[in-house]
Protein backbone atom coordinates (compact mmCIF):
# COMPACT_ATOMS: atom_id res chain seq x y z
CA UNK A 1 0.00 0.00 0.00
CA UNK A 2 1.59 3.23 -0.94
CA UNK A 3 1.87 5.78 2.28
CA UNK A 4 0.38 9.51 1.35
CA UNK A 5 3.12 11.60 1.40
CA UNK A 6 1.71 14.13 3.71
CA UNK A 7 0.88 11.64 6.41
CA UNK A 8 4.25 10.05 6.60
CA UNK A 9 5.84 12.09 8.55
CA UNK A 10 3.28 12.65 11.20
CA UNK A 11 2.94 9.62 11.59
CA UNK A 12 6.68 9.23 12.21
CA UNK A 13 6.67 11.79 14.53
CA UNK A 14 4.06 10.09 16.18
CA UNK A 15 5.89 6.93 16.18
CA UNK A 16 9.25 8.37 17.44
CA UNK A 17 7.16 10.04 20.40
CA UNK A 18 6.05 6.75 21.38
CA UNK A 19 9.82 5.69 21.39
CA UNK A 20 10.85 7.86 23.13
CA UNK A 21 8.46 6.70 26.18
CA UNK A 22 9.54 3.23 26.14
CA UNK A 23 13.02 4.08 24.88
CA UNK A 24 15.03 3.58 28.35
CA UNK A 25 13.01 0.79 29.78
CA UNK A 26 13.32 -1.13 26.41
CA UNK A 27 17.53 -0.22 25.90
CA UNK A 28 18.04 -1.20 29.74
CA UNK A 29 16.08 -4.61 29.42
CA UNK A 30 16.81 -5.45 25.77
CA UNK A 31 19.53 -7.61 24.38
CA UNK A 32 21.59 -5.58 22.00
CA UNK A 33 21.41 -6.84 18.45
CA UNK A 34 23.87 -6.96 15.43
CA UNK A 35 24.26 -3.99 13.21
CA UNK A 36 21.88 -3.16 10.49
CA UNK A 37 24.31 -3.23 8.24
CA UNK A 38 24.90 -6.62 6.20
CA UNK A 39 28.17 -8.53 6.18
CA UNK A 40 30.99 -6.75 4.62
CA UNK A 41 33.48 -8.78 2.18
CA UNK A 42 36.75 -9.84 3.82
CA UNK A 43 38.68 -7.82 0.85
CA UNK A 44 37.33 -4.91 1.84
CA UNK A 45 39.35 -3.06 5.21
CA UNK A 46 39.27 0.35 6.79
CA UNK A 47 39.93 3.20 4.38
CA UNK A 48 41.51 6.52 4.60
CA UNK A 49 39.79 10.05 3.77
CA UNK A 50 42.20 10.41 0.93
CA UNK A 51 44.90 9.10 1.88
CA UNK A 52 45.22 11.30 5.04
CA UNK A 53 43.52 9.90 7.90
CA UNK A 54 45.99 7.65 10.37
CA UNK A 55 45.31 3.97 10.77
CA UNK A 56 42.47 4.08 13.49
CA UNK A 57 43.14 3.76 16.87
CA UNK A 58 46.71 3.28 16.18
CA UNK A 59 47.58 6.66 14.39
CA UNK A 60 49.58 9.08 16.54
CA UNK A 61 47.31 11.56 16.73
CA UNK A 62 44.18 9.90 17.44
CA UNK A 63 46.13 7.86 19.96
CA UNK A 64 46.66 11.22 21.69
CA UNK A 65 43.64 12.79 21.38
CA UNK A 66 41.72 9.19 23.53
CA UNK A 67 45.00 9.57 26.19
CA UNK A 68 43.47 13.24 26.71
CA UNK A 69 40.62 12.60 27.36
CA UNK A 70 40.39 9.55 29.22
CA UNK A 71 40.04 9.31 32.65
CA UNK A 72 44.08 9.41 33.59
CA UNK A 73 43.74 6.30 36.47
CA UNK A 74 42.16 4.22 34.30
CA UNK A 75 39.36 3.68 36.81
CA UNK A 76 35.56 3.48 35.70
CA UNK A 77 33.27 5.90 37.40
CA UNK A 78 30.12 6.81 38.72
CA UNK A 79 28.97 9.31 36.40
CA UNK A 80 26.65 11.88 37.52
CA UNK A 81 24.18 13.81 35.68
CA UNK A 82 20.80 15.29 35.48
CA UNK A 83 20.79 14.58 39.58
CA UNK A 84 21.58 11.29 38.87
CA UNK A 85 23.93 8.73 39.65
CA UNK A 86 24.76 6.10 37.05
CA UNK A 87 27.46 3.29 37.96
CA UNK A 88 29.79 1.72 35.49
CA UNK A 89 28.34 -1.09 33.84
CA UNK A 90 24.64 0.46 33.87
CA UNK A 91 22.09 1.48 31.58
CA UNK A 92 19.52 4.47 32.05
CA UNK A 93 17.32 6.60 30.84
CA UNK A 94 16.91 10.30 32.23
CA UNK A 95 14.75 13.29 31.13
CA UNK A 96 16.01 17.02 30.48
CA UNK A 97 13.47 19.38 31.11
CA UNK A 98 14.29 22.41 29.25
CA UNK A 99 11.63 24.66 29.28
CA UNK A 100 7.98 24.80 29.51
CA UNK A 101 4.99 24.84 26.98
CA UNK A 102 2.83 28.55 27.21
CA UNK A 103 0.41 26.42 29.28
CA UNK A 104 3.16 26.21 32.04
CA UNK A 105 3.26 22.84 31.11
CA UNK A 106 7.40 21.16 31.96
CA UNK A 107 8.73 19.73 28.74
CA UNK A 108 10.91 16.63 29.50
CA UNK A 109 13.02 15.24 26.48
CA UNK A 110 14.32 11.56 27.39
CA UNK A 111 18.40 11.34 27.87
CA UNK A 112 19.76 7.76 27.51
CA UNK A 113 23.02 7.11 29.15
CA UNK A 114 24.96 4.08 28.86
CA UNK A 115 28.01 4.10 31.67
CA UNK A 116 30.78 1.04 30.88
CA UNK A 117 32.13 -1.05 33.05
CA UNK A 118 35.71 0.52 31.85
CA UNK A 119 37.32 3.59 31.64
CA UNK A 120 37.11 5.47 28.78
CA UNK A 121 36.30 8.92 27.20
CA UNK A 122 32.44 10.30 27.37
CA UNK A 123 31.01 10.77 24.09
CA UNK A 124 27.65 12.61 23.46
CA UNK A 125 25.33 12.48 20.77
CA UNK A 126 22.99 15.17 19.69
CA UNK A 127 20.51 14.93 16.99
CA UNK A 128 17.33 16.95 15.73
CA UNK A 129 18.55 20.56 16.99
CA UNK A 130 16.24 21.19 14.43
CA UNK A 131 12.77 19.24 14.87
CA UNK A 132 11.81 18.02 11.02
CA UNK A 133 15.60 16.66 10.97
CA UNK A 134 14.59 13.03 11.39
CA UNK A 135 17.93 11.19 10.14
CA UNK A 136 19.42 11.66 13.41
CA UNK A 137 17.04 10.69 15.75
CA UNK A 138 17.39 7.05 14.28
CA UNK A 139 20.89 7.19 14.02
CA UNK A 140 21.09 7.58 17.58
CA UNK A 141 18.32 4.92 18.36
CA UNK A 142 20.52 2.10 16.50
CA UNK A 143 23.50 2.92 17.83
CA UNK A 144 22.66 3.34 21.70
CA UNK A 145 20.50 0.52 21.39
CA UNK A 146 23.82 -1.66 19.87
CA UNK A 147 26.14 -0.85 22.82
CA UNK A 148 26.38 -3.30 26.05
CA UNK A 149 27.38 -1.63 29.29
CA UNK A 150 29.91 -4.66 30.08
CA UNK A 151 31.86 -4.33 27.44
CA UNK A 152 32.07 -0.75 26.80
CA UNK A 153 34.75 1.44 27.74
CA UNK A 154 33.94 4.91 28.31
CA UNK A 155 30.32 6.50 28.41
CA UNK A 156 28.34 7.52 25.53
CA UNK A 157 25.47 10.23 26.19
CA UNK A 158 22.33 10.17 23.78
CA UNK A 159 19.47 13.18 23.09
CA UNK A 160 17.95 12.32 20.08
CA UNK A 161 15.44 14.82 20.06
CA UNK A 162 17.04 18.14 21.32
CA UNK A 163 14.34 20.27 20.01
CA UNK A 164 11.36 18.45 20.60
CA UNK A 165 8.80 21.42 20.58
CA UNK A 166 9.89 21.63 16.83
CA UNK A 167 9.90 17.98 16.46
CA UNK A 168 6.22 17.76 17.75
CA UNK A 169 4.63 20.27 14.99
CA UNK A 170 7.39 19.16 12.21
CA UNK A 171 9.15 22.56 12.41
CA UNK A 172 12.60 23.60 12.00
CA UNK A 173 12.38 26.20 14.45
CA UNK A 174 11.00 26.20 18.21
CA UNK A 175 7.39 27.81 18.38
CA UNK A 176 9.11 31.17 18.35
CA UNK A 177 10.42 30.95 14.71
CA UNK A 178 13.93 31.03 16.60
CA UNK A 179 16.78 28.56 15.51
CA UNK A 180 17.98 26.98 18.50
CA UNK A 181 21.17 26.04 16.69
CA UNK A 182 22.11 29.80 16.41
CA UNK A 183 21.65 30.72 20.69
CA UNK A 184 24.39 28.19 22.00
CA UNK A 185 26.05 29.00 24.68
CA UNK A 186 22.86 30.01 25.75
CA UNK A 187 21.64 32.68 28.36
CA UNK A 188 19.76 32.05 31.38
CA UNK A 189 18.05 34.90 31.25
CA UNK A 190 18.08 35.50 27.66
CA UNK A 191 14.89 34.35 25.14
CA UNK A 192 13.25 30.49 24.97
CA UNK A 193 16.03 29.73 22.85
CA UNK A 194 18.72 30.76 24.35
CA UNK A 195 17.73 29.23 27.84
CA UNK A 196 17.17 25.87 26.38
CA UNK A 197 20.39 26.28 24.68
CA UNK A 198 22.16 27.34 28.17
CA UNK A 199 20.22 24.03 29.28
CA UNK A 200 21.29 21.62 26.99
CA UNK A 201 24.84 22.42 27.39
CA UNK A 202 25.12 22.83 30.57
CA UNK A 203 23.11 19.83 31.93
CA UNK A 204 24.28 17.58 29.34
CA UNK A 205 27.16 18.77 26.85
CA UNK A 206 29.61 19.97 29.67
CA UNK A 207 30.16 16.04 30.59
CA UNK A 208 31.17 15.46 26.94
CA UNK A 209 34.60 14.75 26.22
CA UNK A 210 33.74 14.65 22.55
CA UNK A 211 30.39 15.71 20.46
CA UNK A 212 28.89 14.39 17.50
CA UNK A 213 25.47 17.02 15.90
CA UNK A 214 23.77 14.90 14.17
CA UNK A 215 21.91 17.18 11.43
CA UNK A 216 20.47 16.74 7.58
CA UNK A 217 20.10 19.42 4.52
CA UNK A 218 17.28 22.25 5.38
CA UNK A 219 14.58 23.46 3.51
CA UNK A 220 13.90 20.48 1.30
CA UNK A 221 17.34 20.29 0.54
CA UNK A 222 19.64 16.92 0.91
CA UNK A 223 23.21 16.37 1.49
CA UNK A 224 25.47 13.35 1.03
CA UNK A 225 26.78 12.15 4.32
CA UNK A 226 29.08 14.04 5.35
CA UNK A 227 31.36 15.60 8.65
CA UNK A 228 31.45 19.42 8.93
CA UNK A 229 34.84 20.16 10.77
CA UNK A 230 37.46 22.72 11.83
CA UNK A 231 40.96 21.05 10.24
CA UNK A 232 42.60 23.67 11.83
CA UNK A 233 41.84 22.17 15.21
CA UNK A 234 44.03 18.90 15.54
CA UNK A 235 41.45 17.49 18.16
CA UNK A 236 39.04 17.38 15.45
CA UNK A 237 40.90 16.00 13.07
CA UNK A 238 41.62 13.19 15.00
CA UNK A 239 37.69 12.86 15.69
CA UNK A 240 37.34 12.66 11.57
CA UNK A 241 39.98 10.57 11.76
CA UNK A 242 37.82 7.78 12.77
CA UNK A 243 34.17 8.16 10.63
CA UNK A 244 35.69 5.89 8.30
CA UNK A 245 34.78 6.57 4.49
CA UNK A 246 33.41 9.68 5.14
CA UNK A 247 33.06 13.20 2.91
CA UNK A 248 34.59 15.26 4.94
CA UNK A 249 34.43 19.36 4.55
CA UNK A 250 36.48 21.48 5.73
CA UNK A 251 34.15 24.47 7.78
CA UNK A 252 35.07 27.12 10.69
CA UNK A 253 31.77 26.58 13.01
CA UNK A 254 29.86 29.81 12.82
CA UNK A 255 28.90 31.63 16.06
CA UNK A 256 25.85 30.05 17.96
CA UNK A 257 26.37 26.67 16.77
CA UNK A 258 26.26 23.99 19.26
CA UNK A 259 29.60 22.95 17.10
CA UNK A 260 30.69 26.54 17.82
CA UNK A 261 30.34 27.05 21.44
CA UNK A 262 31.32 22.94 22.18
CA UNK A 263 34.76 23.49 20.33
CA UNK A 264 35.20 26.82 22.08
CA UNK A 265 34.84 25.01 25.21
CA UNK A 266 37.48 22.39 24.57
CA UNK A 267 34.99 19.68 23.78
CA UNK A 268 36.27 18.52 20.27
CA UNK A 269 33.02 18.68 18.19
CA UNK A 270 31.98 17.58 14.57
CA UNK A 271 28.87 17.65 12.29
CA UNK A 272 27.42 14.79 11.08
CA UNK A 273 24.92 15.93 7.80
CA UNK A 274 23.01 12.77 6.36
CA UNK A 275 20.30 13.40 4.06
CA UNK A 276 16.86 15.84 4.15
CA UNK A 277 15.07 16.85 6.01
CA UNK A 278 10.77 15.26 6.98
CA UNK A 279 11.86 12.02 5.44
CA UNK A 280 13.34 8.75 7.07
CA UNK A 281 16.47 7.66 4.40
CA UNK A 282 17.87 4.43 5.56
CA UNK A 283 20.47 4.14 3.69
CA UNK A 284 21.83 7.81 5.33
CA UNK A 285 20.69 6.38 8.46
CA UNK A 286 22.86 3.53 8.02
CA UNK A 287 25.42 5.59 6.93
CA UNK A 288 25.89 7.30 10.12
CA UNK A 289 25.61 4.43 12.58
CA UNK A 290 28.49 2.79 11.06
CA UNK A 291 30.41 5.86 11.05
CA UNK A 292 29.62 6.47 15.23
CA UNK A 293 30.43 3.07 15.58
CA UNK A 294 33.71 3.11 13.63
CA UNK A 295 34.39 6.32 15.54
CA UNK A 296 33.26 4.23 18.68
CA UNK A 297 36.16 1.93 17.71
CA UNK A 298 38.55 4.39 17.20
CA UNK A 299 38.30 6.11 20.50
CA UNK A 300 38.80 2.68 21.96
CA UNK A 301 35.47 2.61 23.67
CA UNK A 302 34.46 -0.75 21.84
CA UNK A 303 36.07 -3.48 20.18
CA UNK A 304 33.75 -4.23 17.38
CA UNK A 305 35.82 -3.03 14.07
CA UNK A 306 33.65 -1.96 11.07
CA UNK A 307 35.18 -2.42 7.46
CA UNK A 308 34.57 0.43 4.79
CA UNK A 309 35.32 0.11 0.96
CA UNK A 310 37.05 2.79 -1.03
CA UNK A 311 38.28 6.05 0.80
CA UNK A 312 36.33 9.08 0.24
CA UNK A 313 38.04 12.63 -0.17
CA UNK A 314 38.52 16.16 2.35
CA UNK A 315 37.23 19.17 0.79
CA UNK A 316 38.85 22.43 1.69
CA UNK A 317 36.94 24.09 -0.95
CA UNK A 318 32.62 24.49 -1.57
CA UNK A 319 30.44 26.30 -3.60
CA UNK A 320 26.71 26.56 -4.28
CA UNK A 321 25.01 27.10 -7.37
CA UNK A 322 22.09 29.40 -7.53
CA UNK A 323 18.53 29.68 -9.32
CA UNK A 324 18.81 32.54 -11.41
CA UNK A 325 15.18 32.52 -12.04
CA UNK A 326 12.01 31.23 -10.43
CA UNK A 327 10.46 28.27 -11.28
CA UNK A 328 9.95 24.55 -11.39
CA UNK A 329 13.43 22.63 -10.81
CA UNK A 330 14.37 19.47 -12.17
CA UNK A 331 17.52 18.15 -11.55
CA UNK A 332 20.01 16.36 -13.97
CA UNK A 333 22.48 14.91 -11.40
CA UNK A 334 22.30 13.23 -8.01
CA UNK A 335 23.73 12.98 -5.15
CA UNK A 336 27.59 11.86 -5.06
CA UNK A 337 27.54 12.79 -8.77
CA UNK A 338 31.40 14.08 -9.88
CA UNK A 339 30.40 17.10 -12.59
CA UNK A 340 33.01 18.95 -14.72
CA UNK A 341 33.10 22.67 -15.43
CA UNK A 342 30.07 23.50 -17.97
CA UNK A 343 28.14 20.51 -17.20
CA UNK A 344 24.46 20.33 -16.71
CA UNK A 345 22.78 20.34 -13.70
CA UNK A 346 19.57 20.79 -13.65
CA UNK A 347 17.06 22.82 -15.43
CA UNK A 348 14.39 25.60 -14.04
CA UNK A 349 10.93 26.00 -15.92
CA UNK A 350 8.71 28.50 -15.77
CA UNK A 351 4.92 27.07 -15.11
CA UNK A 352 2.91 29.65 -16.82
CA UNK A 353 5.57 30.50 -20.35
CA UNK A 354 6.69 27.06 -20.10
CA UNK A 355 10.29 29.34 -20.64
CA UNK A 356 13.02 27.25 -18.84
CA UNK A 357 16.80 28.16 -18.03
CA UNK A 358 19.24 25.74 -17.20
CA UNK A 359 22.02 25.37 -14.52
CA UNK A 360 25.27 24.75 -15.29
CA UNK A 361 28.19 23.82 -12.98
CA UNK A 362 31.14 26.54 -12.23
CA UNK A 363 33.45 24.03 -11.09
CA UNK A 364 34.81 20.61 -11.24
CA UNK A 365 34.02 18.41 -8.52
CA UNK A 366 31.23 16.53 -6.50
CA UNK A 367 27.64 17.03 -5.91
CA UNK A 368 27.76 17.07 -1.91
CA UNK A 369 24.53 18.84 -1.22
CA UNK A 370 21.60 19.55 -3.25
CA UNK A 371 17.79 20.85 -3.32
CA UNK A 372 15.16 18.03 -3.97
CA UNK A 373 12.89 19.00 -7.25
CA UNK A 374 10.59 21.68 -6.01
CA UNK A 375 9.20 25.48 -6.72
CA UNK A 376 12.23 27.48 -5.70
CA UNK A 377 12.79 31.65 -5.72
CA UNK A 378 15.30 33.72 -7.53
CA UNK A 379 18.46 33.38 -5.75
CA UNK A 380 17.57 29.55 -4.14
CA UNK A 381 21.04 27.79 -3.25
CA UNK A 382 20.46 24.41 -5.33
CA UNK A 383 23.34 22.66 -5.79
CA UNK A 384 26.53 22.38 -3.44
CA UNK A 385 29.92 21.44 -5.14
CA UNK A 386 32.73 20.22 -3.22
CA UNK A 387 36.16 21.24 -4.71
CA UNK A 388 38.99 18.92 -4.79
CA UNK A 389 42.35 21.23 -4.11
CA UNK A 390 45.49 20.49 -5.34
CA UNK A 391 47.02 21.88 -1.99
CA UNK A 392 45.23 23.63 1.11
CA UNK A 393 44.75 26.95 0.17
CA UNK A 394 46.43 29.25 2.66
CA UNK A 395 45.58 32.91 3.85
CA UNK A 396 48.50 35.38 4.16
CA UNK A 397 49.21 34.62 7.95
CA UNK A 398 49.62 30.53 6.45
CA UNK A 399 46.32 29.50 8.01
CA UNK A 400 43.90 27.34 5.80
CA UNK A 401 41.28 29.68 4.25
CA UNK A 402 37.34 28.53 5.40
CA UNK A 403 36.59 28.89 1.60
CA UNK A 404 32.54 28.92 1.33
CA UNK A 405 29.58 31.04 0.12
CA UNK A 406 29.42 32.54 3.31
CA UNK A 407 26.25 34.71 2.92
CA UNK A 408 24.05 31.42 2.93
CA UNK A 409 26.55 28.99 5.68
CA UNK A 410 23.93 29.88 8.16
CA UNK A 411 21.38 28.99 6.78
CA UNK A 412 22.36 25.61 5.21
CA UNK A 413 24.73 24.24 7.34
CA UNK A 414 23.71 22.99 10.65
């Protein structure tokens, strides 16, 4: 039977809400299963991101980034949080209560914490910041519900719906029109958003030793899995380090950005974008569990190794390619796509003249983001290209350049 498009979603949302009652009960009484992924050919083994990432756990740099931020006696602790006390080798699941509704009403958002019975670094995920980003909120259901308290090493911190008020009516934004991803640190006394930002990281994200957002494309827009990171900061290299086959591009957090104000506060913090936004993708979904897991690996936290096929490239470099007109777009290419200078991308069409004006690439490179076929406006970004550099471009002080479209990075990233 084929699903109405416009019920979908609300009836995922309504779905996820009725996880997220049963979520810690179920995670601390269930038998963890296998990974959703199928088996992976022997001939395949662990790739680099071009050639430049170390070998796992045992590259240098990785290897110092776990030693920093590991618990230096090697003993496994009680870890408290949210007025709670959570022993090694325990599962449980807390709630965060933000903020209220206009009714007065408390708004709890679940927390699932699973404590090993080993030391190790604390890693948080974070996913739907912004409510209609769905991706996420699976991402961190399949991997939190794949870990086993005895045999972990470490802790690993899960919110999988950050912004639930937006979640609830299938909104970016909270019922303010605000962008909670733009108020982070937060202020206590400041507006809703910046008080559930202040919240959120200081409740939850100020235990992290490490952060992984877990976001997807905005406004009907998609983009190829991928880490947004700083490669200036060597900490967060040495978190990319360990995604496996991973796009990764390189991007200064802006200002406001959980990503921004984590970093800032010497929690090494990446991006993780997978896919659009309203819509369930598995095969994004899947994407990012086996890259938290490899990076679970990595840190040492579990022993499980997951094999990837061919290595996938770091781009220093982006651009997007606007609609010059309004219109009907149809694309040409897909996601993933590599695209030479001149080549076709898609093609805009007036619905009244029937007039239509195609899109054309700038650059050589790879189709890393790009808008699903829709209405779009004059000036719509459509279609990101990441740029393959010969060398990292340089500024004149030597520091890597943060080479985007910069008028729109707020907007479509994170």
């Amino acid at each position: 039977m084929k699903m109405n498009a416009t019920l979908y979603p609300k009836l995922l949302r309504l779905a996820a809400l009725s996880w997220l009652l049963v979520a810690g009960n179920s995670l601390a009484g269930a038998t963890p299963t296998d990974s959703d992924e199928p088996p992976t050919p022997a001939s395949q083994t662990d790739a680099d991101h071009n050639g430049s990432v170390g070998d796992g756990a045992d590259s240098a740099s990785t290897t110092a980034f776990v030693n920093a931020i590991t618990n230096t006696d090697g003993v496994a602790k009680t870890l408290t949080i949210l007025g709670a006390e959570i022993p090694p080798g325990t599962v449980e699941r807390l709630s965060w209560s933000a903020t209220e509704l206009f009714a007065g009403v408390s708004i709890a958002t679940p927390v699932l914490v699973v404590n090993g019975n080993m030391a190790g670094p604390t890693l948080c995920l974070t996913a739907a910041v912004h409510g209609d980003e769905l991706n996420g909120i699976e991402i961190v259901r399949r991997v939190m519900h794949n870990l086993e308290a005895d045999e972990l090493s470490g802790t690993v911190i899960g919110v999988p719906i950050v912004n639930l008020q937006g979640f609830r009516r299938g909104s970016r934004y909270l019922p303010d029109r605000r962008d909670l991803n733009r108020y982070f640190p937060g202020n206590t006394n400041g507006s809703a958003a910046s008080r559930i930002a202040y919240s959120l990281f200081n409740d939850i994200v100020s235990h992290c030793d490490a952060l992984v957002d877990l976001h997807t494309g905005s406004f009907e827009r998609s983009n190829l899995p991928q880490l947004r990171a700083d490669l200036l900061n060597p900490d967060v290299v040495a978190m990319t380090d360990g995604f496996g086959s991973t796009v990764i591009l390189h991007n200064k957090p802006a200002e406001g950005t959980l990503r921004y104000a984590a970093t800032a506060a010497g929690i090494p913090t990446v991006t993780l974008e997978a896919g659009g936004p309203t819509e369930l993708e598995i095969q994004e979904v899947k994407h990012g569990v086996k890259g938290v897991q490899t990076l679970l690996h990595t840190l040492g936290m579990v022993r499980k190794i997951r094999l990837w096929g061919e290595s996938e490239p770091v781009y220093y470099r982006s651009s997007w390619v606007r609609a010059n007109r309004g219109g009907i777009l149809l694309s040409d290419v897909v996601l993933g796509r590599t695209v030479r200078e001149g080549d076709l991308l898609g093609t805009i069409t007036d619905p009244m003249s029937n007039a239509s004006t195609k899109l054309f690439s700038p650059h050589s490179g790879r189709i890393i983001g790009m808008a699903r076929n829709q209405v779009v406006m004059p000036g719509f970004a459509a279609f990101h290209i990441g740029i393959e550099a010969a060398e990292v471009p340089t500024d004149e002080s030597g520091d890597e350049l943060n080479l985007h479209d910069s008028d729109i990075k707020d907007s479509l990233s994170e």
